[in-house]
Protein backbone atom coordinates (compact mmCIF):
# COMPACT_ATOMS: atom_id res chain seq x y z
CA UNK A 1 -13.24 -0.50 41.11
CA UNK A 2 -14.94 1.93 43.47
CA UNK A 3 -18.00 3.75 43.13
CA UNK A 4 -17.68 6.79 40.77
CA UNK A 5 -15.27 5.20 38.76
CA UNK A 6 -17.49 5.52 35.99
CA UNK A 7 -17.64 9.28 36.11
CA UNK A 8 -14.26 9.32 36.80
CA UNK A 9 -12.91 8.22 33.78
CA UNK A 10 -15.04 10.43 31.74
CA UNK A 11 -13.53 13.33 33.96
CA UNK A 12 -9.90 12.04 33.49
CA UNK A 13 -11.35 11.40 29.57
CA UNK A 14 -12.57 15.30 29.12
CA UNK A 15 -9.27 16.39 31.10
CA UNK A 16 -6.86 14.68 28.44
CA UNK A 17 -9.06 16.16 25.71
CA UNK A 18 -9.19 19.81 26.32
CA UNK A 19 -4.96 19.11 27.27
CA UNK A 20 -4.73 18.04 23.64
CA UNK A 21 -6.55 21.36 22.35
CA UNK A 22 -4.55 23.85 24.50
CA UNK A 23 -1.35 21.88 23.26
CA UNK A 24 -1.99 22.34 19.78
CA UNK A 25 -2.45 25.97 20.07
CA UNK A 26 0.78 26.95 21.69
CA UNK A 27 27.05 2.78 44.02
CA UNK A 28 24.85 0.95 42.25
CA UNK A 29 23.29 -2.41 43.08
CA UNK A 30 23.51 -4.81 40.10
CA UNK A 31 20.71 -6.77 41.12
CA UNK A 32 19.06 -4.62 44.17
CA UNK A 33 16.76 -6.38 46.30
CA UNK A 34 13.00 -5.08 46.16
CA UNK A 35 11.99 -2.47 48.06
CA UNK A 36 8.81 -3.32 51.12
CA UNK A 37 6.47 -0.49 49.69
CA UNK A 38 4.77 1.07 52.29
CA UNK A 39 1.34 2.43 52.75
CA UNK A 40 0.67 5.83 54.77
CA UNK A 41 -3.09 7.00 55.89
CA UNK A 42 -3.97 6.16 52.61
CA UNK A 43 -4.92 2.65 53.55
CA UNK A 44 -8.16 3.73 54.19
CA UNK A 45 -9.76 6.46 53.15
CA UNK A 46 -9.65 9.95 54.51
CA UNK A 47 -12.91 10.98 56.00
CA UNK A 48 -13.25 14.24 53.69
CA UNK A 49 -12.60 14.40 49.95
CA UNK A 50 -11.21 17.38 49.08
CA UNK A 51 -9.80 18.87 45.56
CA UNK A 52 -6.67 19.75 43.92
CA UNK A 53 -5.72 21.16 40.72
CA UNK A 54 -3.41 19.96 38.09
CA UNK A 55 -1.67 22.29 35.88
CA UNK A 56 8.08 20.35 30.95
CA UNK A 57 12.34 20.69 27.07
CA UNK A 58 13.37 22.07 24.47
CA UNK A 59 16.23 24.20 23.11
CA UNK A 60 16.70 24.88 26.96
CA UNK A 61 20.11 25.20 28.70
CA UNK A 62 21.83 22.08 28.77
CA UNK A 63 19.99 20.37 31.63
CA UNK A 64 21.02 17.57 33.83
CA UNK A 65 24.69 16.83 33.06
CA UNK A 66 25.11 13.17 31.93
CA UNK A 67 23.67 10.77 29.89
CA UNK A 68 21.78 12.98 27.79
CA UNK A 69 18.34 10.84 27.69
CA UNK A 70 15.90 13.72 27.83
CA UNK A 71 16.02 15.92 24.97
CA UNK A 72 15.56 18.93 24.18
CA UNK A 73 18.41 21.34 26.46
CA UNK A 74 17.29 20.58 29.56
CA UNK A 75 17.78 16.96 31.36
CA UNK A 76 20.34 15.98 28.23
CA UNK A 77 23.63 16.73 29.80
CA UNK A 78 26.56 15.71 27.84
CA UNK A 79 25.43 12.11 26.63
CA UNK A 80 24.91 11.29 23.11
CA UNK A 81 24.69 14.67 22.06
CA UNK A 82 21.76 14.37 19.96
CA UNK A 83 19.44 17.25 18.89
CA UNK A 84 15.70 17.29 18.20
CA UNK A 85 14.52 16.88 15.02
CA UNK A 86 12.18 19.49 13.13
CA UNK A 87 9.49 16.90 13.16
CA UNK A 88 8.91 16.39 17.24
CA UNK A 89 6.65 17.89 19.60
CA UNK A 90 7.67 21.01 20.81
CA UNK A 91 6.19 23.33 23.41
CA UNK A 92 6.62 26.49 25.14
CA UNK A 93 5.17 26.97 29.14
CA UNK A 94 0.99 27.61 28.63
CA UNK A 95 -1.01 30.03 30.46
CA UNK A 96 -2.98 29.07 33.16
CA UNK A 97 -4.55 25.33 34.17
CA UNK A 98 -4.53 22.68 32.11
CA UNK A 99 -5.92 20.18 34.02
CA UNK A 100 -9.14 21.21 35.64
CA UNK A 101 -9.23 20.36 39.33
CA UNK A 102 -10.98 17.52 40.77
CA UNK A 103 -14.89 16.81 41.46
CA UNK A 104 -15.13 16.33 45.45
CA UNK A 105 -18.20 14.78 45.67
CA UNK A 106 -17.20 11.65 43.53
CA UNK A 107 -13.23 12.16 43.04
CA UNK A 108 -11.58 9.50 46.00
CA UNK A 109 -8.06 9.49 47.17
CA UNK A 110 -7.05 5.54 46.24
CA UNK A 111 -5.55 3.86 49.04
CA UNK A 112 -2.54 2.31 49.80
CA UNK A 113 -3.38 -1.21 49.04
CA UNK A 114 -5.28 -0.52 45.96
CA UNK A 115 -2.43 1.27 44.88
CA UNK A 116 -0.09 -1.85 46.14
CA UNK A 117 -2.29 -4.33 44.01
CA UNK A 118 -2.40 -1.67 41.05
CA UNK A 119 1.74 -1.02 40.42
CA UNK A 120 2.24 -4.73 41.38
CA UNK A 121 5.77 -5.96 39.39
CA UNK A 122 6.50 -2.79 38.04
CA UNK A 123 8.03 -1.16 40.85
CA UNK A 124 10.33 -4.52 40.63
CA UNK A 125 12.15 -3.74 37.43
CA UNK A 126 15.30 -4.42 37.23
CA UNK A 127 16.04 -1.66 34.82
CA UNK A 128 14.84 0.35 37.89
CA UNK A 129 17.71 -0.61 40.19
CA UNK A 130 17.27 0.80 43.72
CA UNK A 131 13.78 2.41 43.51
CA UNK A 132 12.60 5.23 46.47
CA UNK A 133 9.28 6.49 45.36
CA UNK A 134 6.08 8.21 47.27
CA UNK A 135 2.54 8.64 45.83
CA UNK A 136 0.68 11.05 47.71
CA UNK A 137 -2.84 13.22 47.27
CA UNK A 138 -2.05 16.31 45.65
CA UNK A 139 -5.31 17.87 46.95
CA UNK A 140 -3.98 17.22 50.73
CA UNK A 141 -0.85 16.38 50.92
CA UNK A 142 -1.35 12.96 52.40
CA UNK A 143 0.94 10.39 51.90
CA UNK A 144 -0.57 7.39 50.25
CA UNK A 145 1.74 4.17 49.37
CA UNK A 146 5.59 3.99 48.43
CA UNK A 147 8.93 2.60 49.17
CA UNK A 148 11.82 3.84 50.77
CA UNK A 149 9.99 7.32 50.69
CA UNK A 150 11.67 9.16 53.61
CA UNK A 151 15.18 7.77 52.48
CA UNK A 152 17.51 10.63 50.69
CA UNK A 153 18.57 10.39 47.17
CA UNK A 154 20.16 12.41 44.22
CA UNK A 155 17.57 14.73 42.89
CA UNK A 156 19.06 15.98 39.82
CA UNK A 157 16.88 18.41 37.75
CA UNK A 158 13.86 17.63 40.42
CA UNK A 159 16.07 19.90 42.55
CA UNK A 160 14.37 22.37 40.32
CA UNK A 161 10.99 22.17 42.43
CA UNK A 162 12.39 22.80 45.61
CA UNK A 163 14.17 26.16 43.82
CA UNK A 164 10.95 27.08 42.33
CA UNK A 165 8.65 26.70 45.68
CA UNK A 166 11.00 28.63 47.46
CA UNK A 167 11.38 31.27 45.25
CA UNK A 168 7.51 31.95 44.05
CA UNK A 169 6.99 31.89 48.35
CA UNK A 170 9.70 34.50 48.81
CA UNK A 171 8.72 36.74 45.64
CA UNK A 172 5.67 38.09 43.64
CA UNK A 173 5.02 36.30 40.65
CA UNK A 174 5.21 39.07 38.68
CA UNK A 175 8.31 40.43 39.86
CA UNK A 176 10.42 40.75 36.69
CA UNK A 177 14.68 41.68 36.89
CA UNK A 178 15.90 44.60 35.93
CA UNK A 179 18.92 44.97 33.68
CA UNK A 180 19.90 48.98 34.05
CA UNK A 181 22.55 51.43 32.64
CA UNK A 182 23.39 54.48 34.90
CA UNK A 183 25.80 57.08 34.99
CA UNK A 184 29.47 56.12 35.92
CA UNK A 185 31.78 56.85 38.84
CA UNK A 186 33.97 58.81 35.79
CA UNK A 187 32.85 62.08 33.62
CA UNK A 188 31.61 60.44 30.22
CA UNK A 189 31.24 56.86 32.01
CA UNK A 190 27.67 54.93 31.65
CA UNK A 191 27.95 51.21 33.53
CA UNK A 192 25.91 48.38 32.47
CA UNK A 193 24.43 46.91 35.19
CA UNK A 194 23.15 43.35 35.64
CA UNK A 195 20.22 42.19 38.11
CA UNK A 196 20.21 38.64 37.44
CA UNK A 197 18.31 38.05 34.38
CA UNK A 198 20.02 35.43 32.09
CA UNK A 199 18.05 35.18 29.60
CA UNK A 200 18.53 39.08 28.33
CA UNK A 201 18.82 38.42 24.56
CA UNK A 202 20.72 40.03 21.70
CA UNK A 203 18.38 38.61 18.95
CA UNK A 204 16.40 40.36 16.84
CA UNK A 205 12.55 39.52 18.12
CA UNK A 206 11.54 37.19 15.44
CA UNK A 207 14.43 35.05 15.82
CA UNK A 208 14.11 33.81 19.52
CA UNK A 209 13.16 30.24 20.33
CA UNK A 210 12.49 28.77 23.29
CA UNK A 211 11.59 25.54 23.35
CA UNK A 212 12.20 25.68 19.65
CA UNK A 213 8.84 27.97 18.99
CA UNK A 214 8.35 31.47 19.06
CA UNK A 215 7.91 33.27 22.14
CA UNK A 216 4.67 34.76 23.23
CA UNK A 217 4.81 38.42 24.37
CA UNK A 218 4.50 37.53 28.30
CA UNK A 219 7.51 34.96 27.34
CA UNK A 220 9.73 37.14 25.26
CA UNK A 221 13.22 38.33 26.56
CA UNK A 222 14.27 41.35 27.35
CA UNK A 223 16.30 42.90 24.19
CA UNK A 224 20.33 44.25 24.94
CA UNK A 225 19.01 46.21 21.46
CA UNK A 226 16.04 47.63 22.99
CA UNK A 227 18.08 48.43 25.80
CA UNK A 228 20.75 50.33 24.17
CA UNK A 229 18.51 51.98 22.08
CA UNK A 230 16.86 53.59 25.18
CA UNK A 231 19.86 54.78 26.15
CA UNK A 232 21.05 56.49 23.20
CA UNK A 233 17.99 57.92 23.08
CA UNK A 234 19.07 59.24 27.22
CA UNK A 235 22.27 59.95 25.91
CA UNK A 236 21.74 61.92 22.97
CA UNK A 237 18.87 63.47 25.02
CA UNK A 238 22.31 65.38 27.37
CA UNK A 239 23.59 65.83 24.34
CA UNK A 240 26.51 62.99 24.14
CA UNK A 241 27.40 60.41 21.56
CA UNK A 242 30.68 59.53 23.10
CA UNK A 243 31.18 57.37 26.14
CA UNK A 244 33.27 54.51 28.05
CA UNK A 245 31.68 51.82 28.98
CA UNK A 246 31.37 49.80 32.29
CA UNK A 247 29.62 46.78 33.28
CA UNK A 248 28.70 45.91 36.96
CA UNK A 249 28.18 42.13 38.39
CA UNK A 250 28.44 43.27 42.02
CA UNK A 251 25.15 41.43 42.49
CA UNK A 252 26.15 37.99 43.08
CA UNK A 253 29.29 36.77 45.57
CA UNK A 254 31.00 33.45 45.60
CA UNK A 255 32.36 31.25 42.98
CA UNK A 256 31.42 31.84 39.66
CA UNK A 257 31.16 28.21 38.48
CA UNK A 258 29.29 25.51 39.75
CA UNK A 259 31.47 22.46 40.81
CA UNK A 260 30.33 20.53 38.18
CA UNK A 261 30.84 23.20 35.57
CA UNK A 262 31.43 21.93 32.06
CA UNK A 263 30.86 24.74 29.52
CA UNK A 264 27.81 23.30 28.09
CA UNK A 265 24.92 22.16 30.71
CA UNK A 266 25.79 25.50 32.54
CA UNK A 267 27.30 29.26 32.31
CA UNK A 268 29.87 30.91 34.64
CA UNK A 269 26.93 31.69 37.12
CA UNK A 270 26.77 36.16 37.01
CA UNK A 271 24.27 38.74 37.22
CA UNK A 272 25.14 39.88 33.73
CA UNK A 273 24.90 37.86 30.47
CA UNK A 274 23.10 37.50 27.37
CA UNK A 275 21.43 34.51 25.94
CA UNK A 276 22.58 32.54 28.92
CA UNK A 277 25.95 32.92 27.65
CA UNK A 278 25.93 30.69 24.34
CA UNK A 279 28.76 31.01 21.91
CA UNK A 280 25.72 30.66 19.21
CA UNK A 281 22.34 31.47 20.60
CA UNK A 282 21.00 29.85 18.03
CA UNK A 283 22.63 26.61 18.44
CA UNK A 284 19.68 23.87 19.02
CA UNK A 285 22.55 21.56 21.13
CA UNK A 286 21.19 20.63 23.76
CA UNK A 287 23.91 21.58 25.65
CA UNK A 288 25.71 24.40 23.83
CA UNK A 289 28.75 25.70 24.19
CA UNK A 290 29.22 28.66 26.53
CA UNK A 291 31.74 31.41 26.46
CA UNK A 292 34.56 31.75 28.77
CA UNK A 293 33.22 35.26 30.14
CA UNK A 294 29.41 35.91 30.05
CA UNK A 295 29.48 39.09 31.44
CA UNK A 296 32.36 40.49 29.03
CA UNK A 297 30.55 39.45 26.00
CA UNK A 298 27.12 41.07 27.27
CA UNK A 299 29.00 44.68 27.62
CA UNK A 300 30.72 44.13 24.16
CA UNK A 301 27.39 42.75 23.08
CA UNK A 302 25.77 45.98 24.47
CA UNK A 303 29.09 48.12 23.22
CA UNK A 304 28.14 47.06 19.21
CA UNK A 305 24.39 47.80 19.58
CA UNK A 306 25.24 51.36 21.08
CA UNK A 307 27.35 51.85 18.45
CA UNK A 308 24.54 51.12 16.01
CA UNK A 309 22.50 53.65 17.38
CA UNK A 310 25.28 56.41 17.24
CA UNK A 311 26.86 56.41 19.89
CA UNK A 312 30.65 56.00 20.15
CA UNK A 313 32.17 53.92 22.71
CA UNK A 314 35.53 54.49 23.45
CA UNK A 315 38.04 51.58 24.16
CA UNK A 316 36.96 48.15 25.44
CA UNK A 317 34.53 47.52 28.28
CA UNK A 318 35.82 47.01 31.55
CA UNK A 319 34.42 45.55 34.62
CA UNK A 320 33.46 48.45 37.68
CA UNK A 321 31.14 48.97 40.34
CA UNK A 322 28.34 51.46 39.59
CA UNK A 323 28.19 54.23 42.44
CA UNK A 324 25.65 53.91 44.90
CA UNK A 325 23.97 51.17 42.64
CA UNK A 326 20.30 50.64 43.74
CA UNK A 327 19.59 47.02 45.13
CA UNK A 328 18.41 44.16 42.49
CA UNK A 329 14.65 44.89 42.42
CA UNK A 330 14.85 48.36 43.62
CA UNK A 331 13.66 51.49 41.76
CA UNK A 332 17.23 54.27 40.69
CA UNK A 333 17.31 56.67 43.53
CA UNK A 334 16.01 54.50 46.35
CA UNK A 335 19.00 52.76 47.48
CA UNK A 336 19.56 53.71 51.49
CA UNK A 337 22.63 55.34 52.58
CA UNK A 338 23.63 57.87 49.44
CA UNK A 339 22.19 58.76 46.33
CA UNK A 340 21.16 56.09 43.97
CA UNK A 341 23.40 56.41 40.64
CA UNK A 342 21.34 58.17 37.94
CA UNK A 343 19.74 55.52 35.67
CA UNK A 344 19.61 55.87 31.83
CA UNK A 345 17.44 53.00 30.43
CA UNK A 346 15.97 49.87 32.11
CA UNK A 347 14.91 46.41 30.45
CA UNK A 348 13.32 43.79 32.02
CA UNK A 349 12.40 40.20 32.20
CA UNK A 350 9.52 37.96 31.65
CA UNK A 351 8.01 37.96 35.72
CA UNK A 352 9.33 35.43 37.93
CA UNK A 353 6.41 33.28 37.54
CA UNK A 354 7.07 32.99 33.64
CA UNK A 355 10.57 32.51 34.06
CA UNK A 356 10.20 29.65 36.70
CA UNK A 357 8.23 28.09 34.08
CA UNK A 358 10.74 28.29 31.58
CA UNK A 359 13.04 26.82 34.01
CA UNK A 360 11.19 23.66 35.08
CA UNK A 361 9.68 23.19 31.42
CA UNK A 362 12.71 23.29 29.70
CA UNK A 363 14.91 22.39 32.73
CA UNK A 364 16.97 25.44 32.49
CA UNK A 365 20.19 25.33 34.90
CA UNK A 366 21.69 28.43 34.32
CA UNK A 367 18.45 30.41 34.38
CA UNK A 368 17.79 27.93 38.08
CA UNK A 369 20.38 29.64 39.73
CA UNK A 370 19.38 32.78 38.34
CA UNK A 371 16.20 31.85 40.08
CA UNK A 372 17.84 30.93 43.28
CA UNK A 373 19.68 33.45 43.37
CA UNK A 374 17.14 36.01 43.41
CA UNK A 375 15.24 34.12 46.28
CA UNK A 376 18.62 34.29 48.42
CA UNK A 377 18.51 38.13 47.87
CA UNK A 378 14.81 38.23 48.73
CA UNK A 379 15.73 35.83 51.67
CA UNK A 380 18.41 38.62 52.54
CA UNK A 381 21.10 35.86 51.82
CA UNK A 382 24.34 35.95 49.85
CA UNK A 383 23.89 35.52 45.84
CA UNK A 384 26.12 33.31 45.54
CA UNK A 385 25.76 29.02 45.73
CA UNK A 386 25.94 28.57 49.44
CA UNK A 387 22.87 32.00 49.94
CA UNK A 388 20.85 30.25 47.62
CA UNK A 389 20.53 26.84 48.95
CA UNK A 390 20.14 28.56 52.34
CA UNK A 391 17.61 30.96 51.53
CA UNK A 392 15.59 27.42 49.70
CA UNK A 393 16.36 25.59 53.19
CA UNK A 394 14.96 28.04 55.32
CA UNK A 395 12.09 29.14 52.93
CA UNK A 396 10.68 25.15 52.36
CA UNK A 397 10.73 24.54 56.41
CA UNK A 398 8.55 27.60 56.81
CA UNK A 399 6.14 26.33 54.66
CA UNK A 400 6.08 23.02 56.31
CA UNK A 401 7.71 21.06 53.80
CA UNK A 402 9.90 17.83 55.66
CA UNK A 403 13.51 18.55 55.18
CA UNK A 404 14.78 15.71 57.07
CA UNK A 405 17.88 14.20 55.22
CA UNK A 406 17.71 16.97 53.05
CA UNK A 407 21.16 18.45 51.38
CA UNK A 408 20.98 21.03 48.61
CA UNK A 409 24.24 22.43 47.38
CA UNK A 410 22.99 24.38 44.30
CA UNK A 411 19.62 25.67 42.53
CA UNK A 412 19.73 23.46 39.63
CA UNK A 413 20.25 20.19 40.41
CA UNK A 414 23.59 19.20 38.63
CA UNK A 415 25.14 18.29 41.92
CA UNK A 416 25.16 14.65 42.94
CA UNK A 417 25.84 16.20 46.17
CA UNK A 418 22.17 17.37 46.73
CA UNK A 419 19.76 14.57 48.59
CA UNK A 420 16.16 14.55 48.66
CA UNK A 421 13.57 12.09 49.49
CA UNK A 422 10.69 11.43 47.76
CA UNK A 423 8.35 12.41 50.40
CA UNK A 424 9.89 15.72 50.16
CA UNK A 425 9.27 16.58 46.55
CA UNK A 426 5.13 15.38 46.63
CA UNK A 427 4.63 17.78 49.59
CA UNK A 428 6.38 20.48 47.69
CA UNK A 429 3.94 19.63 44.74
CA UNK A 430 0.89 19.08 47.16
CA UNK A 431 2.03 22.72 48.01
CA UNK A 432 2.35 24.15 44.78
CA UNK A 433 -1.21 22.73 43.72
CA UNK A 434 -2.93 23.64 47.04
CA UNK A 435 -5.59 26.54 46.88
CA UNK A 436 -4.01 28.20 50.15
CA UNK A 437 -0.89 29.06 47.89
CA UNK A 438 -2.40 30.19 44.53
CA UNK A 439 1.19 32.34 43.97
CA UNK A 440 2.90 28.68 43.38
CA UNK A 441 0.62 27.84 41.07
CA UNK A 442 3.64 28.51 38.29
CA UNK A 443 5.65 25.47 39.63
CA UNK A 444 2.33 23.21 38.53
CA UNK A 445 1.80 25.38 35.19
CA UNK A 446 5.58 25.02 34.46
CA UNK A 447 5.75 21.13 34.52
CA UNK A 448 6.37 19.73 31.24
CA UNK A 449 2.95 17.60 29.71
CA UNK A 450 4.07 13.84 29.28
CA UNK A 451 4.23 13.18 25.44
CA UNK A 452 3.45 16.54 24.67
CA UNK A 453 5.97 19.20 26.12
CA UNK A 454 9.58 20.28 27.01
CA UNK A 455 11.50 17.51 29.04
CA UNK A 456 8.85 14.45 28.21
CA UNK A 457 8.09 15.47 24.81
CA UNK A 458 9.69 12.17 23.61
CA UNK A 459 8.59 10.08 26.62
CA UNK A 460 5.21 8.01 27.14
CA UNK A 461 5.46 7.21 23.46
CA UNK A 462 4.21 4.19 21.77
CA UNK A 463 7.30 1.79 22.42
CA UNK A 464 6.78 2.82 26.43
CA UNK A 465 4.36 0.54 27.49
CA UNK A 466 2.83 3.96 29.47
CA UNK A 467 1.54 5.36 26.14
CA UNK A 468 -2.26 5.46 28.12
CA UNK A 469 -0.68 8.54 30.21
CA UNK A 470 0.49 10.76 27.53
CA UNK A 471 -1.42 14.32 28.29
CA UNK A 472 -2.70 13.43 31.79
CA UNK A 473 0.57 13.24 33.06
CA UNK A 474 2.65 16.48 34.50
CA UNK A 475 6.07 15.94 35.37
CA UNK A 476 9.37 17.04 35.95
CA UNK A 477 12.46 15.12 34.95
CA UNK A 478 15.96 14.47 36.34
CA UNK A 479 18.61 12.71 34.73
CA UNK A 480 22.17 12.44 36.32
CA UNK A 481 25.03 9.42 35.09
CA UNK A 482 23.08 6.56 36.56
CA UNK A 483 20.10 8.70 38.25
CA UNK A 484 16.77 8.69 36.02
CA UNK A 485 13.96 11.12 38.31
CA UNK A 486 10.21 11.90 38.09
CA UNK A 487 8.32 13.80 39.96
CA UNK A 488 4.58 15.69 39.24
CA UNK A 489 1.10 15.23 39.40
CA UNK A 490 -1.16 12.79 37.20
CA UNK A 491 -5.14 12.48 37.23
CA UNK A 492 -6.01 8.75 37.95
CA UNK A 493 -8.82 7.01 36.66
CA UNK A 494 -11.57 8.41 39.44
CA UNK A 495 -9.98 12.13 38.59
CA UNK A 496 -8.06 12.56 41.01
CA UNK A 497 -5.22 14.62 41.25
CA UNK A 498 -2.36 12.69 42.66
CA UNK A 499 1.64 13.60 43.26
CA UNK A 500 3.95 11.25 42.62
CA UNK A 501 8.00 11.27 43.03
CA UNK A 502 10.28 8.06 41.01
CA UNK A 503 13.54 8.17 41.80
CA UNK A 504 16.38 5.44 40.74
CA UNK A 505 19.87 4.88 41.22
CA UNK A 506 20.89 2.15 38.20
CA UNK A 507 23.56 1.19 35.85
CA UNK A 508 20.86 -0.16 33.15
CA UNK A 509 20.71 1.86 29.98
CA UNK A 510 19.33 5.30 30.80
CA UNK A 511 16.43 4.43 28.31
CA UNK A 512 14.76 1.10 29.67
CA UNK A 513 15.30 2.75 32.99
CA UNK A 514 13.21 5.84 31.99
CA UNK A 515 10.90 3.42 30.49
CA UNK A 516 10.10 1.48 33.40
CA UNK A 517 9.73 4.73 35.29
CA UNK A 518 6.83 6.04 32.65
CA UNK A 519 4.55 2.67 33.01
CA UNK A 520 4.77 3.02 37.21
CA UNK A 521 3.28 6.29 36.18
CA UNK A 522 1.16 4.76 34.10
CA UNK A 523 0.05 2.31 36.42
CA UNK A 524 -0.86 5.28 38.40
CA UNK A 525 -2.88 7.05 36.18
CA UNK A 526 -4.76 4.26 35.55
CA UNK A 527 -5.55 3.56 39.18
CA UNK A 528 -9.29 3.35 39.91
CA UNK A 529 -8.48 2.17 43.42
């Protein structure tokens, strides 16, 4: 144990306890042969301490697709198709720090071989199958000890980070989306016009959930009823109660569904929809069931609440393009070129930094490519799949973040296609936690609290063997048909903030392999080394 340990735990100790009181308020190797861990810089310690700070699903959107072992809508997938019941943990994203950055003058980096000697057989599990994992200093940066840590491999929902980096670097934090009606092409024509923002709801207020709670105001959804009743209030304003009705998804290009599109983990990917485009929307499923045409049954969505303010439309909805449509983002009547079309009545979104911590909280895949998707227009990219991962690409490597062996194919990690090594995702968390980038500080915020919140609500329980990390653990999750992820930040037993990515390819049940994944973790946290 070094020095400091002492006050260290009684750091980590305070840390877990003032967690707790902002909680209660709101293919594969059968038998794969050990990785060789290795040790970076680490080894011995850095001349300078410095400090980093340490900031996950429910009734989210369907999450990883495939075995379904994190609960909640997020990292479930199809699986076993079970729901949470009324008696867990549940959490919505909380409002600034949770975990209070580290003391310099006695908080020490461990090094490699004390972190060797610490995880000892546990990084030998069998449930674990082939094991590529990276422990680095989240105040630095600095690599510290792992295995196998520059060597690609499937993400899944920790695909979510690199989405979320990218997107809080190309965009304010409190940018919100705009969902807009304007005047038509057509004499007695209004078109509905979406920006991007999935999570537009057509619930009454007191009946939206997300993570099976209430919303607070900065979380709420934009209403489709608040929306139409601003503009029949326009409308009746210029004297009309009768009009035809147009909606607009020029916004995004490309293929509407993802290639692993299933009707349940995801929507048909479009700038217009409401409550992410659930049949129910107030179906707990983890993954529910999605309708055929999200952006049809916004404008008839839209079409009913007009009509309950007065205002006839006539015939059904039909797909246009507004005129001169100002772009996503973009005030009516700035648009370059010709005259913006005349707007009616605006709604907006939670800001960017509240919705990427819905996303990684709840592990929200159709409101992740919502997210990418508004970083590839930022990025001056195409909205569509192919912009997205681009715009991510090109934003990471100019923030210094290794993309070597890198592949990413979508926003939200569903595709097995997407390849990134561990060494990737701690830098993109020693980034998100480092004081020169306070505007990623959502990606951090946004991580779901082990034992506590969103996608690890039910982990780092009891029957875990890593029950000593619950609450001092931040983390988010990725589960694909024999791929069990972790990736986030935990305080260790001096206080210090450390980064940490897990990731496994196995064909052991999804549960033990989770398991074994929560007491390296633990192992971690408990670290005085």
């Amino acid at each position: 144990m070094r020095a400091g340990t002492g006050a260290g735990r009684g750091r980590r100790a305070a840390l877990a306890a003032a967690l707790g009181v902002v909680l209660a308020a709101g293919t594969l190797a059968a038998d794969p042969a050990p990785a060789q861990p290795t040790a970076g810089a680490g080894t011995s310690r850095p001349a300078e301490d410095g400090h980093g700070r340490s900031e996950d699903r429910q009734g989210g959107d369907g999450g990883d697709h495939g075995d379904g072992g994190d609960h909640g809508g997020g990292d479930g997938g199809k699986g076993d198709g079970r729901q949470h019941r009324d008696d867990r943990h549940r959490a919505v994203p909380v409002k600034g720090p949770v975990l209070a950055e580290g003391d310099a003058a006695d908080s020490r980096a461990p090094t490699g071989d004390g972190l060797r000697t610490a995880l000892g057989g546990t990084v030998q599990d069998k449930a674990l199958g082939t094991l590529n994992f990276a422990v680095a200093d989240a105040a630095t940066g600095e690599f510290l000890f792992g295995a196998q840590e520059t060597a690609p491999a499937t993400p899944a929902s920790t695909t979510k980070l690199a989405t979320a980096v990218a997107a809080l670097a190309l965009l304010p934090a409190e940018r919100r989306i705009a969902t807009t009606v304007v005047r038509g092409a057509a004499p007695g024509e209004i078109t509905l016009v979406g920006g991007g923002d999935p999570t537009l709801t057509a619930l009454p207020a007191d009946q939206v959930r997300i993570g099976g709670l209430p919303v607070d105001p900065d979380s709420a959804p934009a209403s489709m009823a608040e929306l139409a009743h601003r503009t029949a209030t326009a409308l009746r304003a210029a004297g009309t109660t009768e009009v035809r009705l147009s909606y607009d998804t020029s916004l995004y290009t490309g293929p509407l569904l993802h290639k692993d599109h299933d009707a349940m983990n995801i929507a048909a990917v479009t700038p217009l929809m409401v409550d992410e485009g659930r049949i129910d929307p107030r179906s707990p499923d983890e993954a529910p069931a999605r309708v055929f045409d999200p952006a049809g049954q916004a404008a008839d969505s839209f079409a009913g609440f007009l009509g309950a303010e007065g205002v006839t439309v006539q015939g059904k909805p039909a797909a246009a393009t507004a005129p001169a449509t100002a772009p996503a983002g973009m005030a009516a009547g700035t648009a370059t070129g010709t005259a913006a079309a005349t707007e009616l009545a605006r709604v907006e979104s939670p800001t960017i930094g509240r919705l990427v911590e819905r996303m990684l909280t709840t592990s929200d895949n159709t409101l992740a490519e919502a997210v990418a998707r508004q970083a590839a227009i930022a990025a001056q990219q195409p909205a569509s799949f192919e912009g997205a991962a681009k715009a991510v690409s090109t934003e990471l490597a100019g923030l210094g973040v290794p993309l070597d062996g890198v592949v990413l194919t979508d926003g939200s990690g569903l595709a097995k296609a997407n390849l990134i090594p561990p060494i990737t995702l701690v830098k993109l968390l020693a980034a998100a936690a480092a004081p020169a980038h306070p505007e990623l500080r959502p990606v951090i915020t946004g991580l779901p609290v082990a034992g506590f919140s969103g996608t690890l609500v039910n982990r780092f329980g009891a029957k875990s063997g890593a029950a000593e990390a619950a609450g001092i653990v931040r983390a988010k999750t990725g589960t694909l048909q024999g791929v069990n992820t972790l990736a986030g930040t935990v305080v260790d037993a001096d206080g210090r903030v450390l980064a940490f990515a897990l990731m496994t390819r196995t064909d052991a049940d999804p549960t033990a392999a989770r398991a074994a994944v929560d007491r390296i973790v633990a192992r971690i946290a408990a670290c005085g080394c």
